[in-house]
N, C-alpha and C. Protein backbone atom coordinates (compact mmCIF):
# COMPACT_ATOMS: atom_id res chain seq x y z
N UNK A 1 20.40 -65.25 109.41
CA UNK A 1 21.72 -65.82 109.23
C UNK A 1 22.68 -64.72 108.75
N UNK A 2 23.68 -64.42 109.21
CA UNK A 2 24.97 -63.61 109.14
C UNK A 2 25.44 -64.45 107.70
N UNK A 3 25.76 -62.62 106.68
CA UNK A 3 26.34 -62.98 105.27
C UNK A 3 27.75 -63.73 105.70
N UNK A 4 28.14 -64.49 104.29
CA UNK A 4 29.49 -64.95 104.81
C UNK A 4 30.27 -64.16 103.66
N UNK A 5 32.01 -63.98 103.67
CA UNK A 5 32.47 -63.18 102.70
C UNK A 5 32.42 -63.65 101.46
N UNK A 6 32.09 -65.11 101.25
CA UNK A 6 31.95 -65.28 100.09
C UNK A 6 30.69 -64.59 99.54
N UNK A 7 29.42 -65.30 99.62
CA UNK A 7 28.42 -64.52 99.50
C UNK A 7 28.37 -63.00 99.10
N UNK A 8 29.17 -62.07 100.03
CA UNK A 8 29.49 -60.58 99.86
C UNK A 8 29.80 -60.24 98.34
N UNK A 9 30.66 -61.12 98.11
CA UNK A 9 32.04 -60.83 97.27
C UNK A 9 31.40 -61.49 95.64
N UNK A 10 30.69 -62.81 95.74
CA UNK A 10 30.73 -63.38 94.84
C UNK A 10 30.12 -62.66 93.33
N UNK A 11 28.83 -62.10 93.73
CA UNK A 11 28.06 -61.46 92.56
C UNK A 11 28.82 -61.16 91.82
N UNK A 12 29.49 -60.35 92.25
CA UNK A 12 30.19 -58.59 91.75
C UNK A 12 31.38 -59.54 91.11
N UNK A 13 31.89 -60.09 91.75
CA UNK A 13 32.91 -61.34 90.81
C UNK A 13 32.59 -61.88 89.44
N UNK A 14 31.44 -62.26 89.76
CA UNK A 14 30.88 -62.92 88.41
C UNK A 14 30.26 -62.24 87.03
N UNK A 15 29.97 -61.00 88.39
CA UNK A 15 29.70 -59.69 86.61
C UNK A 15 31.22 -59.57 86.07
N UNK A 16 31.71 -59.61 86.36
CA UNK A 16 33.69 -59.52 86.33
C UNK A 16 34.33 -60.25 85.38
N UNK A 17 33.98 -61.54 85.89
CA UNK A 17 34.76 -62.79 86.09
C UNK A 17 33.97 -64.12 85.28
N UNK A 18 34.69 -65.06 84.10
CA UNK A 18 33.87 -66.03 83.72
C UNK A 18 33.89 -67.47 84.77
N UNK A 19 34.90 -67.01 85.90
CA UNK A 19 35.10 -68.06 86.71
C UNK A 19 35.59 -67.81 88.13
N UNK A 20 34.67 -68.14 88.82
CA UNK A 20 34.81 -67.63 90.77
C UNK A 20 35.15 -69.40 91.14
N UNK A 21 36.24 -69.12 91.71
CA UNK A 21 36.62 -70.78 92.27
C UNK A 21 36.30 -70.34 93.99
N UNK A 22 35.43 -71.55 94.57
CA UNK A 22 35.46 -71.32 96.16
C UNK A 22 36.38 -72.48 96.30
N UNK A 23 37.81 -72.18 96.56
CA UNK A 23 39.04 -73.38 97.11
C UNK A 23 38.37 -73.72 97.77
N UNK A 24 38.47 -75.31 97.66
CA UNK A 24 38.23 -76.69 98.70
C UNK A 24 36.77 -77.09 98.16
N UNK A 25 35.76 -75.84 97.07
CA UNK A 25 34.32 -76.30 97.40
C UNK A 25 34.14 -76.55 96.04
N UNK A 26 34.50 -75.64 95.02
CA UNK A 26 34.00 -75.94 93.35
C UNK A 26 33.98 -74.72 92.87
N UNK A 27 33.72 -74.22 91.74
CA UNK A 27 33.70 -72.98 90.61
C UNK A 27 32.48 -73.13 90.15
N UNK A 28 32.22 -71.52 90.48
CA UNK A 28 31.09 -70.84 89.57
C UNK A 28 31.31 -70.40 88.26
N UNK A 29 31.03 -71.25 87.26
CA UNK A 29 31.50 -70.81 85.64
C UNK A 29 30.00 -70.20 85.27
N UNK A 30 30.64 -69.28 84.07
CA UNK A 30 29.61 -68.36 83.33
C UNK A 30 29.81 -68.59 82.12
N UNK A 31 28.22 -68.99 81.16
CA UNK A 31 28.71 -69.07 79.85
C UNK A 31 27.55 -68.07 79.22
N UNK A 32 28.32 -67.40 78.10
CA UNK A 32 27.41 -66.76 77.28
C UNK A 32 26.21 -67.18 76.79
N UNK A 33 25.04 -66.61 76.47
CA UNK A 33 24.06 -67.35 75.96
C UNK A 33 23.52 -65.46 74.93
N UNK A 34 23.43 -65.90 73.68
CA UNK A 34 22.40 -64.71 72.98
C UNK A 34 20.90 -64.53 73.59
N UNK A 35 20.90 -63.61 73.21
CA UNK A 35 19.18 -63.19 73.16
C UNK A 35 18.74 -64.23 72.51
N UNK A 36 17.19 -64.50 72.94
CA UNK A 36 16.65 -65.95 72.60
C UNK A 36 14.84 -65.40 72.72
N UNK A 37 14.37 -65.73 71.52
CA UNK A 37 12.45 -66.01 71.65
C UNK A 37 12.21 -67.39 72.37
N UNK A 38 10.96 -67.40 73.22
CA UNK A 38 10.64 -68.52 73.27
C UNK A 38 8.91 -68.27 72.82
N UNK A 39 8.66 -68.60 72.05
CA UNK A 39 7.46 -68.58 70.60
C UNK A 39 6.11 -69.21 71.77
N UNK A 40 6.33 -70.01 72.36
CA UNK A 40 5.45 -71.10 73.15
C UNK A 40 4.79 -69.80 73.76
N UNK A 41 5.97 -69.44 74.54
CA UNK A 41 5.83 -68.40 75.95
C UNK A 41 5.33 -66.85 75.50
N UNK A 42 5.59 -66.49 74.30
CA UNK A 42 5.62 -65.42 73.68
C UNK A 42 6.71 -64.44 74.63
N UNK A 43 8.14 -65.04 74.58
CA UNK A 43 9.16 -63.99 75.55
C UNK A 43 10.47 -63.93 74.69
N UNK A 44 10.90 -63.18 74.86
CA UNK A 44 11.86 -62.31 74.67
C UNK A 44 12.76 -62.58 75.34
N UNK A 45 13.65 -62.79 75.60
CA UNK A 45 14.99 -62.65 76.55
C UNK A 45 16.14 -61.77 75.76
N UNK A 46 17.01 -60.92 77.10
CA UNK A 46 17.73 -60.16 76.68
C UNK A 46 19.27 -61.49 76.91
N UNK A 47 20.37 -61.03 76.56
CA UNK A 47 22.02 -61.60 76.36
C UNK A 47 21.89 -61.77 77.82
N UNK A 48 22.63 -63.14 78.20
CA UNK A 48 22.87 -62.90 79.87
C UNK A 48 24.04 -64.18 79.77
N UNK A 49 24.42 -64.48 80.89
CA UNK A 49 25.29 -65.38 80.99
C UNK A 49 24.73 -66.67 81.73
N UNK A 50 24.86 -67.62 81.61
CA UNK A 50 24.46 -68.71 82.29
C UNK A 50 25.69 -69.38 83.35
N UNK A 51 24.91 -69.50 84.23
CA UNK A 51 25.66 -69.90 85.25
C UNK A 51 25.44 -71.41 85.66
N UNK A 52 26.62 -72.12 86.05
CA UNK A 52 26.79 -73.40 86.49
C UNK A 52 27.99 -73.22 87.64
N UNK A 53 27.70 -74.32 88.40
CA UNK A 53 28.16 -74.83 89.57
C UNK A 53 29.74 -76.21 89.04
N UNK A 54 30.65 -76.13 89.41
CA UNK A 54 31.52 -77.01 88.57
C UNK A 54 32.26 -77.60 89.87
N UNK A 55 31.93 -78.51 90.71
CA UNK A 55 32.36 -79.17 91.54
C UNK A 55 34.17 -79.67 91.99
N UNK A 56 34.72 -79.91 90.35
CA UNK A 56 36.19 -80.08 90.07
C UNK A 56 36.98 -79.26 90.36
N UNK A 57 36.54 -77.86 90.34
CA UNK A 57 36.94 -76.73 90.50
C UNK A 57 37.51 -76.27 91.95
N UNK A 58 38.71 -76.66 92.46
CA UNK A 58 38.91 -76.22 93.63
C UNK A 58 39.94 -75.77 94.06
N UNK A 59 40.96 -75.79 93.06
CA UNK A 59 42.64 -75.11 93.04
C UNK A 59 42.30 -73.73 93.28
N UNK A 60 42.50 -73.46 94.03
CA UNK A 60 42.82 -71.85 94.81
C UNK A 60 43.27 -71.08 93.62
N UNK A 61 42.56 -69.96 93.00
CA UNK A 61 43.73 -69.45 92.25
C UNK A 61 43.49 -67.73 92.83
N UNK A 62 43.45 -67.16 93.75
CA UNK A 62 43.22 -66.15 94.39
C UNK A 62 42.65 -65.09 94.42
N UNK A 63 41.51 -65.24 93.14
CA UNK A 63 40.73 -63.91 93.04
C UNK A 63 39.76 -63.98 93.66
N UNK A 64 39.07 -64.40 94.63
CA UNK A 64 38.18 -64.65 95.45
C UNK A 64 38.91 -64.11 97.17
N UNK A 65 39.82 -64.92 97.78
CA UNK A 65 40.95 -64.38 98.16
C UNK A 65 41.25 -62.85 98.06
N UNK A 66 41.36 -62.65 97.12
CA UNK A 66 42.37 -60.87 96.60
C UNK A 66 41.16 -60.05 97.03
N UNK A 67 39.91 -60.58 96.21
CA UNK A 67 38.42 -59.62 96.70
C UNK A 67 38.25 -59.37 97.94
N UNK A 68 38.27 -60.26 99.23
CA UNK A 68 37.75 -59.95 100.06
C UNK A 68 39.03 -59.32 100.69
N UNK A 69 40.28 -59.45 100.71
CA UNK A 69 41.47 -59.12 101.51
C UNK A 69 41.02 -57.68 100.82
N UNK A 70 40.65 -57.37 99.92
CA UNK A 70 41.25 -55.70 99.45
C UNK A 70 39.85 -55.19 100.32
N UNK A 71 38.52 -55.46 100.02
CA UNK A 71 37.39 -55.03 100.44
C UNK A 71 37.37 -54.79 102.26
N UNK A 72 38.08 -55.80 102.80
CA UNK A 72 37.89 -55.99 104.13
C UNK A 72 39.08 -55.23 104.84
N UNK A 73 40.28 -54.86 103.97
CA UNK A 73 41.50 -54.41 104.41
C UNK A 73 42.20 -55.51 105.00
N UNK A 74 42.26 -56.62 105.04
CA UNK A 74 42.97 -57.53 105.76
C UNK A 74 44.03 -58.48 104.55
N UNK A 75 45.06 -59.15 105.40
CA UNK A 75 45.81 -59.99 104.28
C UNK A 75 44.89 -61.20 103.69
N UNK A 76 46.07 -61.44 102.71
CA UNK A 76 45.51 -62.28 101.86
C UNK A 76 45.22 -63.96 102.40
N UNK A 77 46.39 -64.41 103.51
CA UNK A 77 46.17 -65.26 104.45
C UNK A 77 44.92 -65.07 105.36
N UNK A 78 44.54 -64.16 105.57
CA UNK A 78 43.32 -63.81 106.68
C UNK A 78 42.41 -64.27 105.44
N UNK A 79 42.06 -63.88 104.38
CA UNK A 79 41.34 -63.79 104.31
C UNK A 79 41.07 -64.99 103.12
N UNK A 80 42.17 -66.14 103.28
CA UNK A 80 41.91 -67.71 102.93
C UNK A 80 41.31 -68.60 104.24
N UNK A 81 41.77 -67.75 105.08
CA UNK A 81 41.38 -68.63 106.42
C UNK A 81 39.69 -68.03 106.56
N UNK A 82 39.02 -67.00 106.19
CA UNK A 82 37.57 -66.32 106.01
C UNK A 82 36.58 -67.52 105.40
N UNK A 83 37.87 -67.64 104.12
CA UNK A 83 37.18 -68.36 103.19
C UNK A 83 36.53 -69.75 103.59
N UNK A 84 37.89 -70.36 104.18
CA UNK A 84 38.02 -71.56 104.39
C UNK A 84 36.88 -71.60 105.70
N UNK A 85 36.58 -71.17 106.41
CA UNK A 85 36.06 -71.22 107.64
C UNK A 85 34.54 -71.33 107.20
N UNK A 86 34.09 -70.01 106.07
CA UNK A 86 32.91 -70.16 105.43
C UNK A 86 32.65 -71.85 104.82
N UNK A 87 33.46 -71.62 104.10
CA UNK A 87 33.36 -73.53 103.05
C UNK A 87 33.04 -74.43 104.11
N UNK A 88 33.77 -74.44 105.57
CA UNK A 88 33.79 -75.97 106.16
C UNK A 88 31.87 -75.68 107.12
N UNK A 89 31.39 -74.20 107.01
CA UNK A 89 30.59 -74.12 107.48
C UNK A 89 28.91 -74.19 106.58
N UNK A 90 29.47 -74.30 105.04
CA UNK A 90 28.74 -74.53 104.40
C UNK A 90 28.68 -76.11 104.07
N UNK A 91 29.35 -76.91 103.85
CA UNK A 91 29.37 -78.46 104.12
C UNK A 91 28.73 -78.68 105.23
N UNK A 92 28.84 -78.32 106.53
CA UNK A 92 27.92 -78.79 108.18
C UNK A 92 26.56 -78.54 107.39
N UNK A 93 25.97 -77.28 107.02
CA UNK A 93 24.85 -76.91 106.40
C UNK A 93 24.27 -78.18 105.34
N UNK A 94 24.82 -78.53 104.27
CA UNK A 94 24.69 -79.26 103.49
C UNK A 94 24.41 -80.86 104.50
N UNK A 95 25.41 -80.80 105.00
CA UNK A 95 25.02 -82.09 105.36
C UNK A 95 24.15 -82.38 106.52
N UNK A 96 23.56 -81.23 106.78
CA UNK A 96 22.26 -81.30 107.90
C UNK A 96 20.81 -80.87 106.74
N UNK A 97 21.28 -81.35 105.82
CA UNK A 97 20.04 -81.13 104.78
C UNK A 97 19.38 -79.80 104.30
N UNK A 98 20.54 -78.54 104.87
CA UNK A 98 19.69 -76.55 104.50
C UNK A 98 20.38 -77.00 103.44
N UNK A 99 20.11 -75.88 103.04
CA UNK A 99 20.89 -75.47 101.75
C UNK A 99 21.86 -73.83 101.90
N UNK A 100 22.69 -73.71 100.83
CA UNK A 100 23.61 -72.68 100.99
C UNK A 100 23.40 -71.77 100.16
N UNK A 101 22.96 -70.28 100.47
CA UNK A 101 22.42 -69.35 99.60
C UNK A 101 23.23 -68.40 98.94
N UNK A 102 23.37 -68.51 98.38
CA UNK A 102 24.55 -66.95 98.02
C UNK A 102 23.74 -66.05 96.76
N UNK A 103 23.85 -64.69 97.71
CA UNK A 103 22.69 -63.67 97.49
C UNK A 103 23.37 -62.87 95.84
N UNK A 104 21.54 -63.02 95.37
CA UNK A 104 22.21 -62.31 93.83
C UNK A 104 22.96 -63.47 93.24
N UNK A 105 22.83 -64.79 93.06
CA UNK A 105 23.84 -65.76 92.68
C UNK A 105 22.85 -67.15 92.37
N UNK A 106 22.70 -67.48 93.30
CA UNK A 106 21.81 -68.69 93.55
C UNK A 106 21.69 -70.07 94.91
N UNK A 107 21.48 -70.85 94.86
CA UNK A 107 21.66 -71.88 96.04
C UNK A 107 22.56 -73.05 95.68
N UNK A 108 23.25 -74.04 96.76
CA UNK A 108 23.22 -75.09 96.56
C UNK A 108 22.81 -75.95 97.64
N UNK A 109 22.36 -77.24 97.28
CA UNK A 109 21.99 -78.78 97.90
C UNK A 109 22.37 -79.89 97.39
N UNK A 110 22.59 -80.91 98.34
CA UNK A 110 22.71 -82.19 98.33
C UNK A 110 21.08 -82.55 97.41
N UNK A 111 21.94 -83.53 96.25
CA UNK A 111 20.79 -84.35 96.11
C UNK A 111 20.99 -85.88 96.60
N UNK A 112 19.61 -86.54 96.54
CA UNK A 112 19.38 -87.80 97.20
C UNK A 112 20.76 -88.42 97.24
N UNK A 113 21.91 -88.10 96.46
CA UNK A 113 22.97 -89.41 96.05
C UNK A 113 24.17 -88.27 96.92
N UNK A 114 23.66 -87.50 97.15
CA UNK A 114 24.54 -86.46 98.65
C UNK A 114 25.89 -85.90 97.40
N UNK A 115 25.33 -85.18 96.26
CA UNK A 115 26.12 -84.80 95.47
C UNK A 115 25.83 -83.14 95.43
N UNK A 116 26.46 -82.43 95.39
CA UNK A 116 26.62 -80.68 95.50
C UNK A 116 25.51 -80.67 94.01
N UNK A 117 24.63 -79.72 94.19
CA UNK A 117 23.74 -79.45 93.26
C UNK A 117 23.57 -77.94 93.10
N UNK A 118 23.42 -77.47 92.15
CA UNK A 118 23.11 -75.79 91.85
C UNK A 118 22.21 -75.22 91.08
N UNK A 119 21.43 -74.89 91.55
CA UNK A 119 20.23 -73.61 91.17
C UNK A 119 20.43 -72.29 90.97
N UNK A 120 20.76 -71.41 90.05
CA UNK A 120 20.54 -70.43 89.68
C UNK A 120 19.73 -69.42 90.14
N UNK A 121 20.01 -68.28 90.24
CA UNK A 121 19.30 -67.38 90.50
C UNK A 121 18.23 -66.56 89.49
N UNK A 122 17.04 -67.25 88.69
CA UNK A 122 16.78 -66.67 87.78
C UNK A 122 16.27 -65.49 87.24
N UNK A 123 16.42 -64.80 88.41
CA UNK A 123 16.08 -63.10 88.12
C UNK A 123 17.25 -62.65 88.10
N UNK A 124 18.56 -62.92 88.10
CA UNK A 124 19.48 -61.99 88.35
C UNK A 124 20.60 -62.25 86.62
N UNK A 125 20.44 -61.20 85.82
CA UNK A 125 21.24 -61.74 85.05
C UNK A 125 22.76 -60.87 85.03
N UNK A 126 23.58 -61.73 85.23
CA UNK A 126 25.46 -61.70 85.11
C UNK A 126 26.08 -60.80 84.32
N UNK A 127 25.43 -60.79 83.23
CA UNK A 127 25.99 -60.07 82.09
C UNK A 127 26.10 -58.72 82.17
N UNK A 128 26.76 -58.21 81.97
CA UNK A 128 27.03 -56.51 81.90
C UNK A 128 26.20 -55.71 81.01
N UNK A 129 26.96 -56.24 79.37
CA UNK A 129 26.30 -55.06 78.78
C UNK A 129 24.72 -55.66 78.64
N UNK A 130 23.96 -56.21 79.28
CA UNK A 130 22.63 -56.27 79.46
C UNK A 130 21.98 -55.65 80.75
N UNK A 131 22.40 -55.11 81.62
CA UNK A 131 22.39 -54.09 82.44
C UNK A 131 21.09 -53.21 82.64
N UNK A 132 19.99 -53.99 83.20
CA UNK A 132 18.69 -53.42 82.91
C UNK A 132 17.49 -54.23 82.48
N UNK A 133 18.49 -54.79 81.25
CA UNK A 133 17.19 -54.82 80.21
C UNK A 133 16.28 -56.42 80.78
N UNK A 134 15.01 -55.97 80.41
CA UNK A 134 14.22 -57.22 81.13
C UNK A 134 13.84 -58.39 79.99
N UNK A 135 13.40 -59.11 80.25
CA UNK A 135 12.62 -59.99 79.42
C UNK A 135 11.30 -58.89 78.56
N UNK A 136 10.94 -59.52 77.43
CA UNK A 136 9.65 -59.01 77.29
C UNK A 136 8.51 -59.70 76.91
N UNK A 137 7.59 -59.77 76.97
CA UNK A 137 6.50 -60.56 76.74
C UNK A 137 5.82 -59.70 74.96
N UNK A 138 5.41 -60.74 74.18
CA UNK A 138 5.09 -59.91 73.31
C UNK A 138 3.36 -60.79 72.72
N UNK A 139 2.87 -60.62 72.23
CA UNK A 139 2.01 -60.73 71.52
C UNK A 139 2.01 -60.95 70.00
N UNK A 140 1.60 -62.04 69.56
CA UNK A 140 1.06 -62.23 68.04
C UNK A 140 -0.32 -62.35 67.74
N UNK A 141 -0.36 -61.49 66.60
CA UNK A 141 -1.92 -61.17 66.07
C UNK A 141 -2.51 -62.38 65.10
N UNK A 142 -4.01 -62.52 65.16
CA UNK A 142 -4.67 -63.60 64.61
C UNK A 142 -4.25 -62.95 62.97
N UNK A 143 -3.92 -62.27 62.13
CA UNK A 143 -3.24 -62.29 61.25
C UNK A 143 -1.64 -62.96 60.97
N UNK A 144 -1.00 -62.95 61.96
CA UNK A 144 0.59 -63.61 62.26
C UNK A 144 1.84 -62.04 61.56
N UNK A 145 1.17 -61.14 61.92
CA UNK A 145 1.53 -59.47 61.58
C UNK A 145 2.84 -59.12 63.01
């Protein structure tokens, strides 16, 4: 399947950006989250941002737009009509039951009640100044040392 410009554009937005609106489809919001243990798992997590899918979100406000017109060299009209052409081709998708991938980002699907749903990409973390750093797995000793 041929990338679409959203897809291209979006990642690099969201390391950027706490909010990527796809006009007509919904906003990708980013929220901070700290470094976090999980004791169960014995893991580590580094700072990243959490990402959600926000359906309400569909007022055009043109930085999605501005990205691909500057990247592609084309106007800013060309490249709402890019947009728009992607969106009405990701709905046909949705509503033939695929799902819509956007690389480095995550997916979306219809669930049973035919409502836009979003999955995360959970290897990819958003955040900047975490840039690298991985999870870590650690170990506790039968002393608790």
């Amino acid at each position: 399947m041929q990338s679409s410009p959203i897809s291209e554009h979006l990642h690099d937005l969201l390391l950027q950006y706490d909010c990527v609106i796809v006009p007509e489809m919904g906003g990708f919001v980013t929220e901070y989250r700290s470094a976090h243990i999980d004791t169960q798992r014995h893991i580590i997590y580094p700072p990243s941002k959490d990402l959600r899918f926000n359906t309400q979100l569909k007022q055009n406000d043109g930085l999605l737009a501005n990205a691909i017109a500057r990247a592609t060299s084309v106007s800013h009209e060309t490249a709402n009509s890019m947009i728009k052409s992607s969106v009405e081709q990701y709905f046909t998708q949705l509503e033939e039951g695929k799902t819509v991938e956007f690389d480095r980002v995550g997916i979306l699907y219809l669930d049973s009640a035919k409502n836009i749903r979003f999955k995360a990409d959970a290897e990819v973390n958003l955040l900047l100044d975490s840039f690298r750093l991985k999870t870590i797995t650690f170990t506790v000793s039968a002393l608790g040392c």
